[in-house]
C-alpha atoms as a PDB file:
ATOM      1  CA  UNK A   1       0.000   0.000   0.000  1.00  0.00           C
ATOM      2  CA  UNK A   2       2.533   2.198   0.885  1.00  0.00           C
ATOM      3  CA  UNK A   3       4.500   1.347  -2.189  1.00  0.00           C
ATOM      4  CA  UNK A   4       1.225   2.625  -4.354  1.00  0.00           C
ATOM      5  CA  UNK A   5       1.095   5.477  -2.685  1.00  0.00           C
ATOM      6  CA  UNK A   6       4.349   7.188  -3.734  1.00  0.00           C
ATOM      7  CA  UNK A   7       3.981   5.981  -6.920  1.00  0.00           C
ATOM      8  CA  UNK A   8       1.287   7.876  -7.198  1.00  0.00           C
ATOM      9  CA  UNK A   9       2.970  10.576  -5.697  1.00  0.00           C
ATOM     10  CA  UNK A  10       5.795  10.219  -8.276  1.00  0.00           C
ATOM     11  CA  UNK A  11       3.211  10.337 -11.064  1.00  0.00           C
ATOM     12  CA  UNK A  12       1.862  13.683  -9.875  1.00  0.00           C
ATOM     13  CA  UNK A  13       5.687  14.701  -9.646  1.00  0.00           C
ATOM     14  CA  UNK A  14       5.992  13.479 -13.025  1.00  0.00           C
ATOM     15  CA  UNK A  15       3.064  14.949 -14.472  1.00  0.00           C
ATOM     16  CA  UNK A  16       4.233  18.332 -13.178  1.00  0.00           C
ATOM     17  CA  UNK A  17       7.648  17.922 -14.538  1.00  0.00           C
ATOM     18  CA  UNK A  18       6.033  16.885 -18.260  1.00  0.00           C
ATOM     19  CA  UNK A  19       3.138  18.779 -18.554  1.00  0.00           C
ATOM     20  CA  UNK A  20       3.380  22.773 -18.835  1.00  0.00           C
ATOM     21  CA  UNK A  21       0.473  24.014 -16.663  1.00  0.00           C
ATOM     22  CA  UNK A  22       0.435  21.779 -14.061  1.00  0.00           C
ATOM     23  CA  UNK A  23       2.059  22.904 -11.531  1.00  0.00           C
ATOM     24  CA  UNK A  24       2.793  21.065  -7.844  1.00  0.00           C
ATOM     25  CA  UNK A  25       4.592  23.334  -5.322  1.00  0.00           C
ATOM     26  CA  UNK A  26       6.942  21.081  -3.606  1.00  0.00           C
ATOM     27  CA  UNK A  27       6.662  16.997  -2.582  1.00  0.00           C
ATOM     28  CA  UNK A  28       5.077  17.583   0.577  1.00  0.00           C
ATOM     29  CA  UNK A  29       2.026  18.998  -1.858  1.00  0.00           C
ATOM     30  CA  UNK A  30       2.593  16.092  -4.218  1.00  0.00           C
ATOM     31  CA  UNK A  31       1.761  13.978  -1.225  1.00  0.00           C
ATOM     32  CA  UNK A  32      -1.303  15.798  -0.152  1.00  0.00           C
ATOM     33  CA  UNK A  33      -2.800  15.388  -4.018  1.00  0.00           C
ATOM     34  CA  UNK A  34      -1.733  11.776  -4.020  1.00  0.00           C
ATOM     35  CA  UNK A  35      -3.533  11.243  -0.770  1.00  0.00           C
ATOM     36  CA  UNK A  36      -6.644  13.347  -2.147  1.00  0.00           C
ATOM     37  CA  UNK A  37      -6.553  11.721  -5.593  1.00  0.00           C
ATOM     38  CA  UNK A  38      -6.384   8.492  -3.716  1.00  0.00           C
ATOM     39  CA  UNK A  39      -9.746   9.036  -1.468  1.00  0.00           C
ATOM     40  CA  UNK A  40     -11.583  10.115  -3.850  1.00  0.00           C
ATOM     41  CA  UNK A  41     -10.599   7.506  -6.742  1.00  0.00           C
ATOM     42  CA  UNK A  42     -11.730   5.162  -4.279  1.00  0.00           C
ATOM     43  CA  UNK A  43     -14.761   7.081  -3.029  1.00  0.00           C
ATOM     44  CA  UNK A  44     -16.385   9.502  -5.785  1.00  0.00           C
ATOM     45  CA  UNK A  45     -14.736   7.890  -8.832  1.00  0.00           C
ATOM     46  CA  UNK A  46     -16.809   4.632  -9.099  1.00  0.00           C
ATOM     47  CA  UNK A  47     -20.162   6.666  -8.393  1.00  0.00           C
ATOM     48  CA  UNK A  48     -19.003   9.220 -11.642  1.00  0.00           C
ATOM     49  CA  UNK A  49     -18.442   5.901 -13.617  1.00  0.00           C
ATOM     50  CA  UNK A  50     -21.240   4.251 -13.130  1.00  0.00           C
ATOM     51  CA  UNK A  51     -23.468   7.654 -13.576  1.00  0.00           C
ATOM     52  CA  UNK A  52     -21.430   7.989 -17.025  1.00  0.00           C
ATOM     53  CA  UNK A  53     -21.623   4.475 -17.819  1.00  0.00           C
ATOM     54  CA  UNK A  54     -23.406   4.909 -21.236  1.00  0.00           C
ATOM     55  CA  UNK A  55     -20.783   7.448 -22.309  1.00  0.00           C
ATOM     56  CA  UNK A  56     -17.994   5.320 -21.016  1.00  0.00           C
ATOM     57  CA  UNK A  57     -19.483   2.419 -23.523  1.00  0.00           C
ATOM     58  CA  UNK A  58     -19.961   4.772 -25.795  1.00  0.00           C
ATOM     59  CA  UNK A  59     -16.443   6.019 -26.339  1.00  0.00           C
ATOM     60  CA  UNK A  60     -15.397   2.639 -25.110  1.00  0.00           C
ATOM     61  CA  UNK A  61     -13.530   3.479 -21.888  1.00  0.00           C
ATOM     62  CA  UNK A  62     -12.315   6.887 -22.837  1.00  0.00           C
ATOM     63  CA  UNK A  63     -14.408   8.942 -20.798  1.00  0.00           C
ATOM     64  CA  UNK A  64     -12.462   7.697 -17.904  1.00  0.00           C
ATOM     65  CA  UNK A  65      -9.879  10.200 -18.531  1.00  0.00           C
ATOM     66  CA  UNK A  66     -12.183  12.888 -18.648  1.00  0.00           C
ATOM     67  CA  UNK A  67     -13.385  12.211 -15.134  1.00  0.00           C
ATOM     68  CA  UNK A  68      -9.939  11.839 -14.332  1.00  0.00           C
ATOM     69  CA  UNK A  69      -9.277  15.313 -15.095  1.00  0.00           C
ATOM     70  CA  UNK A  70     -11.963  16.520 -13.719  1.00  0.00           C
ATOM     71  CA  UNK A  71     -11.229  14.885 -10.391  1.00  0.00           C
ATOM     72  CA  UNK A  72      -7.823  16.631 -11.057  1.00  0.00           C
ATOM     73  CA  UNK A  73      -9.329  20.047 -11.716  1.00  0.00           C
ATOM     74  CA  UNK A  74     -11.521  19.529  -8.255  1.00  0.00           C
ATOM     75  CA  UNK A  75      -8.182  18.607  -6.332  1.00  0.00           C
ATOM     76  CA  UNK A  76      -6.276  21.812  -7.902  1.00  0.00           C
ATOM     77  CA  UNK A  77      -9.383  23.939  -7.062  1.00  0.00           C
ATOM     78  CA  UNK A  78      -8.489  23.750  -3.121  1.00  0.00           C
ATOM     79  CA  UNK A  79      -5.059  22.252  -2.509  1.00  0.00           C
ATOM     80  CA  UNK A  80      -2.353  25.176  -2.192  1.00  0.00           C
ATOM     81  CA  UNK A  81       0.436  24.708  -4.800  1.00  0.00           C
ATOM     82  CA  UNK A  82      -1.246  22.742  -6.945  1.00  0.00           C
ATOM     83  CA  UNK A  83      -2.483  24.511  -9.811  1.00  0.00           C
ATOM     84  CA  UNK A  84      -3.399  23.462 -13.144  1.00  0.00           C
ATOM     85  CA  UNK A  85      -4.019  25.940 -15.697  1.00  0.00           C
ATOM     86  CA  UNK A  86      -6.915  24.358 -18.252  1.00  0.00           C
ATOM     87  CA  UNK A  87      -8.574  21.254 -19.074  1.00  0.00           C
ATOM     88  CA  UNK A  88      -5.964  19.504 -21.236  1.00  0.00           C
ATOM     89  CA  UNK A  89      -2.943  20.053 -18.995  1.00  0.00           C
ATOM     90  CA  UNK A  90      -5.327  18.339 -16.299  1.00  0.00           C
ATOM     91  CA  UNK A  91      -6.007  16.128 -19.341  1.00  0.00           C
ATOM     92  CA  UNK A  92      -2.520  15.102 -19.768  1.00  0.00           C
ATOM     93  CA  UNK A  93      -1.692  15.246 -16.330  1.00  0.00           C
ATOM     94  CA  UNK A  94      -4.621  12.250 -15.955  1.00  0.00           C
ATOM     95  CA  UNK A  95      -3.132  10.456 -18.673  1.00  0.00           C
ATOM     96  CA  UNK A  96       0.157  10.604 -16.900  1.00  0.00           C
ATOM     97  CA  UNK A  97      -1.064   9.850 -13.968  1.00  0.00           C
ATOM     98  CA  UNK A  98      -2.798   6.799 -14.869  1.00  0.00           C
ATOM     99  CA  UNK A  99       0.062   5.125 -17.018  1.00  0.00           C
ATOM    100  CA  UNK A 100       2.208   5.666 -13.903  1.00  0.00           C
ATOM    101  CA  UNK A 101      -0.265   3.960 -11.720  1.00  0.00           C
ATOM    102  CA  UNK A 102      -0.819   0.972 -14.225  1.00  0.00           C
ATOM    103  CA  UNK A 103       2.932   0.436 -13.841  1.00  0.00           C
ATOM    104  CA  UNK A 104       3.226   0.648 -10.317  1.00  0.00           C
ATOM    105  CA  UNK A 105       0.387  -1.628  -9.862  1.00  0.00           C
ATOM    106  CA  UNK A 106       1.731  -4.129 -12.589  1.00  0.00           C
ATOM    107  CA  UNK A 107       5.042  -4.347 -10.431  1.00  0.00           C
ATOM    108  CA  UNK A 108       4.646  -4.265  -7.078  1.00  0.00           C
END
């Protein structure tokens, strides 16, 4: 668990080192987001997908990263240092994110 959770950390890092616009402070934010991200991937996340589940089958699973990024957008809106500055950095930055995640959780 605790393994997943920096890796997620390191994707946010990541994200904010690749993506122009999204912007993370310092690590101790990037730990705060992960931890946020985290709660409410396992919380709010499966309610949004199964609310969206038509569009999901629709566009056969790639709505998912626009509820990613808008879970990212939320998270920006009231963590301080963490700013993102439009929809497809927070885009991107969910793309990242989730690639980074996939890995971790493929390896550990």
């Amino acid at each position: 668990m605790l393994a997943r959770f920096l890796g997620a950390t390191f994707a946010v890092l990541l994200a904010a080192y690749l993506i122009p616009g999204f912007i993370i402070a310092g690590f101790y934010t990037a730990l705060i987001v992960a931890l946020i991200l985290g709660v409410l991937n396992i919380t709010i996340k499966p309610i949004l997908v199964l609310l969206t589940l038509p569009l999901n089958l629709l566009t056969l699973g790639l709505f998912s990263f626009i509820i990613n990024a808008a879970l990212l957008l939320f998270v920006a809106s009231f963590v301080e240092g963490f700013t993102i500055t439009g929809f497809v950095p927070a885009l991107l930055g969910g793309v990242v994110i989730a690639v980074v995640n996939w890995l971790v959780h493929e390896f550990v």
